[in-house]
Protein backbone atom coordinates (compact mmCIF):
# COMPACT_ATOMS: atom_id res chain seq x y z
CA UNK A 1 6.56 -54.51 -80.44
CA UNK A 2 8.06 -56.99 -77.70
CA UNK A 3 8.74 -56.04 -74.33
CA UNK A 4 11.51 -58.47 -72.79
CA UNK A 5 11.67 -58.97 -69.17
CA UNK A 6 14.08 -60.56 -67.63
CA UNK A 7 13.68 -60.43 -63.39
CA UNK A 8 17.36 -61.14 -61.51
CA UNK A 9 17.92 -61.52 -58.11
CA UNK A 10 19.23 -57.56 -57.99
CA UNK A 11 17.49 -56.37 -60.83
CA UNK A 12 14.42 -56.59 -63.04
CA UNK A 13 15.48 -55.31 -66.80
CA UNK A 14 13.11 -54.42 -69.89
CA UNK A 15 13.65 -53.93 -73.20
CA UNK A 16 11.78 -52.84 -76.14
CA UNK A 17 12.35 -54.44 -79.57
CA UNK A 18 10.74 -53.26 -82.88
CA UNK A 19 11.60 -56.24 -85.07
CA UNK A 20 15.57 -57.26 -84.08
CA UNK A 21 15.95 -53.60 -83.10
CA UNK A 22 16.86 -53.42 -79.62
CA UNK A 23 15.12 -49.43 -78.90
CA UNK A 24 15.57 -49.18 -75.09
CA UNK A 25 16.12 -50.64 -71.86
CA UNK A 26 16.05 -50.46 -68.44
CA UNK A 27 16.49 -51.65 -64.86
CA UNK A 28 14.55 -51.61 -62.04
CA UNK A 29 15.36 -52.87 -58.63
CA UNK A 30 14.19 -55.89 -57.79
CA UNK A 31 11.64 -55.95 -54.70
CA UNK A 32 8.78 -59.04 -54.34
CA UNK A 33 7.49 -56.79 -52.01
CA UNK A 34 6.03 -54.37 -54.82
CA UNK A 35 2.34 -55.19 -56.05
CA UNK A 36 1.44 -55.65 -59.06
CA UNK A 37 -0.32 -52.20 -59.47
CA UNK A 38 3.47 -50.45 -58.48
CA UNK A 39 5.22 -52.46 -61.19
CA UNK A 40 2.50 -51.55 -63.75
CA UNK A 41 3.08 -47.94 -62.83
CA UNK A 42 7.01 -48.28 -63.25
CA UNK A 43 6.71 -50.22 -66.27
CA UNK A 44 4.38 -47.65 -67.78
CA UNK A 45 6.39 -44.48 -66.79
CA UNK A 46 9.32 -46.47 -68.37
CA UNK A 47 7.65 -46.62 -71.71
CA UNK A 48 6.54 -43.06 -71.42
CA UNK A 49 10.05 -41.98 -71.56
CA UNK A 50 10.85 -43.33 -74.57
CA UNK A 51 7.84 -42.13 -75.96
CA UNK A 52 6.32 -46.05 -76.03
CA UNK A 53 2.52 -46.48 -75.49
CA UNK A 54 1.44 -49.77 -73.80
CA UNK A 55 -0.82 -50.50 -77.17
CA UNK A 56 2.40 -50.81 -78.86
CA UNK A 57 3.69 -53.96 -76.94
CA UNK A 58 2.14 -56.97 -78.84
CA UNK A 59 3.86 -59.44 -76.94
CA UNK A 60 6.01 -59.90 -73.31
CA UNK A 61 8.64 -62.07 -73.21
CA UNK A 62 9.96 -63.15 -69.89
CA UNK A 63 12.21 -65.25 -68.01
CA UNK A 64 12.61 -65.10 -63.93
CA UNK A 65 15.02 -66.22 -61.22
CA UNK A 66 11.87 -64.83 -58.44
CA UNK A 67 8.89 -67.25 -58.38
CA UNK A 68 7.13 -64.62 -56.45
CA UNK A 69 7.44 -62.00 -59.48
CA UNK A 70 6.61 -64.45 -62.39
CA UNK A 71 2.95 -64.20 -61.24
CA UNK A 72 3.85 -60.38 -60.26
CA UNK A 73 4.82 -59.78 -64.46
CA UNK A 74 2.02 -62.42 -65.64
CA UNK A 75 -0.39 -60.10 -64.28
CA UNK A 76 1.56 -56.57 -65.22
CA UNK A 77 1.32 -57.93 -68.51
CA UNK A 78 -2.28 -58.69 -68.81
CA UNK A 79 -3.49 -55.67 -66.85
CA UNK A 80 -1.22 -53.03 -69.24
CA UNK A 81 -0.62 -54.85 -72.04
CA UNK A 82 -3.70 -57.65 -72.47
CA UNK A 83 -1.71 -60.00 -73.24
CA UNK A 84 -0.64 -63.03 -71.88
CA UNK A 85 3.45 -63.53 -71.16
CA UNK A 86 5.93 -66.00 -73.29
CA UNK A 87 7.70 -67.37 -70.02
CA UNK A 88 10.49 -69.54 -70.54
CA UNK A 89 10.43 -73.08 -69.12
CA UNK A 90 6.66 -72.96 -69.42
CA UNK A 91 5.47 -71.36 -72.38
CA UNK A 92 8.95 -70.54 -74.31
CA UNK A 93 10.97 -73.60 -74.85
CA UNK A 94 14.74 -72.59 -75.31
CA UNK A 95 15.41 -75.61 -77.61
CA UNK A 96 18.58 -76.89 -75.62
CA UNK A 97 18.70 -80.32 -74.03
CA UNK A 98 19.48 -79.61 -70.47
CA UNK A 99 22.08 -82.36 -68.67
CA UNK A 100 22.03 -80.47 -65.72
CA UNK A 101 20.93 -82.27 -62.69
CA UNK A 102 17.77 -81.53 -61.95
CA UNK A 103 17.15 -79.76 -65.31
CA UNK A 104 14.52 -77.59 -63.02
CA UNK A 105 17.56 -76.59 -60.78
CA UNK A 106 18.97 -74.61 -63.92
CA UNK A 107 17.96 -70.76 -63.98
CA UNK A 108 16.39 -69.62 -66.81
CA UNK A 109 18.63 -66.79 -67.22
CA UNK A 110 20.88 -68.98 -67.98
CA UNK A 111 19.44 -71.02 -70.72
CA UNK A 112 18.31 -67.84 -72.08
CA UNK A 113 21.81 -66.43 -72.05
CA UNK A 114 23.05 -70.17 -73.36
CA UNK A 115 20.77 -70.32 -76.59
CA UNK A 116 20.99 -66.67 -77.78
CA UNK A 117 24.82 -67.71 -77.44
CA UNK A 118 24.46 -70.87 -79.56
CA UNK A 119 22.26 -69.29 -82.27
CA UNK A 120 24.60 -66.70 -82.83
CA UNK A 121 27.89 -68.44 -82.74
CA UNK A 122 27.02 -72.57 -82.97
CA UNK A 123 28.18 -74.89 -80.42
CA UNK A 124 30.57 -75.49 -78.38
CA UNK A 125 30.22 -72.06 -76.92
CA UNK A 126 30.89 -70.79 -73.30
CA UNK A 127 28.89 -67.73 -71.65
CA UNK A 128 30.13 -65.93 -68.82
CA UNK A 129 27.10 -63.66 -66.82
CA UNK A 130 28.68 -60.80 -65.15
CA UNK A 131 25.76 -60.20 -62.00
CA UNK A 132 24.98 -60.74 -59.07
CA UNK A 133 27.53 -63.36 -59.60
CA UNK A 134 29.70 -64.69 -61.85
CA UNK A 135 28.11 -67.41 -63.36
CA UNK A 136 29.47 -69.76 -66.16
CA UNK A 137 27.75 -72.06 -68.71
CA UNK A 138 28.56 -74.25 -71.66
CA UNK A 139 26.95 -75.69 -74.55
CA UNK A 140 27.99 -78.46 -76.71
CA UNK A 141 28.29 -78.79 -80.25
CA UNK A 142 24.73 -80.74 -80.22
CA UNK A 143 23.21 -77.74 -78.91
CA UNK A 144 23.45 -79.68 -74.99
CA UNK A 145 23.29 -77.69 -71.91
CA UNK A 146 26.13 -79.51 -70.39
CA UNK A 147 25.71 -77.14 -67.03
CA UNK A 148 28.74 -74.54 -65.76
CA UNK A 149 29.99 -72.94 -62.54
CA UNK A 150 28.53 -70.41 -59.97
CA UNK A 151 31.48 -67.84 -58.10
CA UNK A 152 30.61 -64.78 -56.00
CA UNK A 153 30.52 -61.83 -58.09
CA UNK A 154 32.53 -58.84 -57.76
CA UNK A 155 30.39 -56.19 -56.11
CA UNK A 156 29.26 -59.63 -53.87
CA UNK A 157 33.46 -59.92 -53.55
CA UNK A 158 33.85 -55.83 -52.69
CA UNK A 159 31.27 -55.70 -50.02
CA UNK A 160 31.88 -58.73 -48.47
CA UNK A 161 35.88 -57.51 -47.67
CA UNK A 162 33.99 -54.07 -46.35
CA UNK A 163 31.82 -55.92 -44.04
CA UNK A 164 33.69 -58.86 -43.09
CA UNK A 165 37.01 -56.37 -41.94
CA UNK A 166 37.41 -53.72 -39.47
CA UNK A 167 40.04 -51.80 -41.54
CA UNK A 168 38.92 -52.05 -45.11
CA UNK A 169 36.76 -49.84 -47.16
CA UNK A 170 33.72 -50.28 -49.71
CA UNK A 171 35.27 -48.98 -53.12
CA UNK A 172 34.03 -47.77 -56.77
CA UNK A 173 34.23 -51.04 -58.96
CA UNK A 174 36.65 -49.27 -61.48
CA UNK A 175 39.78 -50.73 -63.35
CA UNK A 176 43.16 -50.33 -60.66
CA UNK A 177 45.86 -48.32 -62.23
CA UNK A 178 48.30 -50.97 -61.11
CA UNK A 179 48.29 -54.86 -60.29
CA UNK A 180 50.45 -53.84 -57.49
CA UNK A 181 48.14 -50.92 -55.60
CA UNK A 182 50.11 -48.04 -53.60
CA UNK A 183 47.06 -47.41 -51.59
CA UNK A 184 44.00 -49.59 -49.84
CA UNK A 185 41.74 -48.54 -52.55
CA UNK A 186 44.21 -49.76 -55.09
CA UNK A 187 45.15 -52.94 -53.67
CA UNK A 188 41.12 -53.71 -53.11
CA UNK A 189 40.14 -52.68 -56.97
CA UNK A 190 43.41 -54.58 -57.90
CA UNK A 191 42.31 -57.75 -56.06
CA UNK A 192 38.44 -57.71 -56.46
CA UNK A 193 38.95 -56.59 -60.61
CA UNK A 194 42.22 -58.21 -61.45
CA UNK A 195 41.99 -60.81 -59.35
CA UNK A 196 38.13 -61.87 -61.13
CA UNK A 197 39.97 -61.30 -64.77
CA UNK A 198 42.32 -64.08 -63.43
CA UNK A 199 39.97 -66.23 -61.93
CA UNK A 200 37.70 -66.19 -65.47
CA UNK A 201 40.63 -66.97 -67.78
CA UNK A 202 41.53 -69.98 -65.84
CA UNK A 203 37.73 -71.52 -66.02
CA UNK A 204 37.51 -70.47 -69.21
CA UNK A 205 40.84 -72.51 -70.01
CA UNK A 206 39.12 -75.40 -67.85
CA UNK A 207 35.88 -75.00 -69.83
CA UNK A 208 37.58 -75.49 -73.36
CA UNK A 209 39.60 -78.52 -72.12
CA UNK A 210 36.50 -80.27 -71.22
CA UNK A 211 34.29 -78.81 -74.31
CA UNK A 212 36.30 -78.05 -77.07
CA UNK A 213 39.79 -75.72 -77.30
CA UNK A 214 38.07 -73.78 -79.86
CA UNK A 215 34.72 -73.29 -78.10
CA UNK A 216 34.35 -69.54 -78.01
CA UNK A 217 33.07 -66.87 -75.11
CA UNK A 218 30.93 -64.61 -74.88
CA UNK A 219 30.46 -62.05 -71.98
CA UNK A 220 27.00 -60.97 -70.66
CA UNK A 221 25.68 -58.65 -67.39
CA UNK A 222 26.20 -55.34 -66.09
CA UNK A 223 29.65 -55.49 -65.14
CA UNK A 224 31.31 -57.48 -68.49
CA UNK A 225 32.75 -54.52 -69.84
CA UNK A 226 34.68 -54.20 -67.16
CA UNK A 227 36.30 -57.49 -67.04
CA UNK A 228 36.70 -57.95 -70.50
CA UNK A 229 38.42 -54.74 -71.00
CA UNK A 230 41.09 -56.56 -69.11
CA UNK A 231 41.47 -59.93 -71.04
CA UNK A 232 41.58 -61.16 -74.67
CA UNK A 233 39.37 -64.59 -74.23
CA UNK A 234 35.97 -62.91 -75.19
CA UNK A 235 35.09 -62.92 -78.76
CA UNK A 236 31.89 -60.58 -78.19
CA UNK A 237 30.46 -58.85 -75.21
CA UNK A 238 26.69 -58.22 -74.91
CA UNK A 239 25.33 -56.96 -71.82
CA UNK A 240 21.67 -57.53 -73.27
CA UNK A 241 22.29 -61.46 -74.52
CA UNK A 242 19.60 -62.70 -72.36
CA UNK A 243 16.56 -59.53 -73.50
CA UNK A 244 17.90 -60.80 -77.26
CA UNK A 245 17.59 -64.19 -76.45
CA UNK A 246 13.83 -63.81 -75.24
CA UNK A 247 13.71 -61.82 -78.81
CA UNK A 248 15.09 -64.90 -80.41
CA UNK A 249 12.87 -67.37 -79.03
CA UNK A 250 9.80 -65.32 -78.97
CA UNK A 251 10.21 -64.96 -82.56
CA UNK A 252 10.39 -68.86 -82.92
CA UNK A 253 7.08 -69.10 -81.17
């Protein structure tokens, strides 16, 4: 079995595959503050709920936006599962050519995200990450990370209009029954939701001008169903694209 960990700025998520078979997930909050010893006892809780033993995981695979946690996972790993971590960008090479300048500057969430995308659906392809924020990437038809674009995200968007305003209030991120909202609530989901859908279908119109009209998109993170319930330019959502990918390149090792 292969545990995939993937460690965000917001969240740290797991999940278990048997083979290509994605059996469970989860998320954990992310906190450098935690020892080692605390996310071993998380992880292994985790497992126990599903009914997963630590002696089944064979392998970790893991890719990090938190220095301070790589070494944090490297040793969860060894000390649960005695093994030693696949971590991309040191140990797990994603196989794309990174033009991004520096190359190190690029997250490797986002190469992750980028070459499960490619393998799947060939190049040119655009991703869209639906996090902490919004973050865009594209790949070329040579399998190039060409690089992509970095906007707030929405609950980033929502709480920033609670605290920067005296008046306004922090809302549910939820689908507005209206463009034009009838009440504060309204107007905020219709701005902060509706308002993102618009602002991804015109850089994903940008994208394909500069990468190919036909590249296509793919939406990824916690909050894609959301947005793409709202527009047609997605030809798959996956909200666990980057645990696959680690699957994916694990399996290459």
């Amino acid at each position: 079995m292969l545990l995939a960990v993937d460690i965000g700025n917001t969240n740290v998520k797991l999940g278990a595959f048997r083979g290509p078979d994605l059996l469970a997930t989860w998320r954990i909050a992310t906190d450098p503050r935690r020892t080692p010893d605390e996310y071993a006892a998380l992880v292994v809780a985790l497992l126990a709920m599903r009914g997963i033993a630590p002696t089944q995981v064979a392998r970790v695979a893991l890719c990090s936006v938190v220095p301070p946690l790589t070494a944090v996972f490297r040793e969860v790993a060894h000390d649960v599962f005695g093994t030693s971590p696949l971590v991309v960008g040191e140990t797990l090479e994603t196989g794309l050519r990174v033009l991004y300048e520096p190359p190190a500057d690029v997250g490797a969430d986002r190469l992750v995200a980028s070459a499960a995308a490619y393998r799947r659906l060939g190049g040119p392809v655009i991703v869209v990450e639906f996090g902490t924020a919004t973050v865009f990437d594209a790949v070329s038809s040579a399998g190039e990370y060409l690089g992509g674009a970095i906007h707030p995200g929405l609950q980033l968007a929502a709480e920033a209009l609670f605290t920067g305003t005296s008046q306004l209030r922090r809302i549910e991120l939820r689908r507005p029954a209206a463009a034009i909202g009838r009440t504060t609530i309204g107007a905020i989901q219709s701005g902060v939701v509706l308002g993102h859908v618009g602002m991804v279908e015109g850089m994903i119109a940008r994208f394909r001008r500069e990468v190919g009209e036909d590249a296509p998109a793919v939406a990824t993170g916690g909050l894609a169903r959301l947005i793409a319930a709202e527009t047609t330019v997605f030809v798959a959502v996956d909200e666990d694209l980057i645990l696959d990918g680690l699957r994916l390149l694990a399996g290459a090792v």
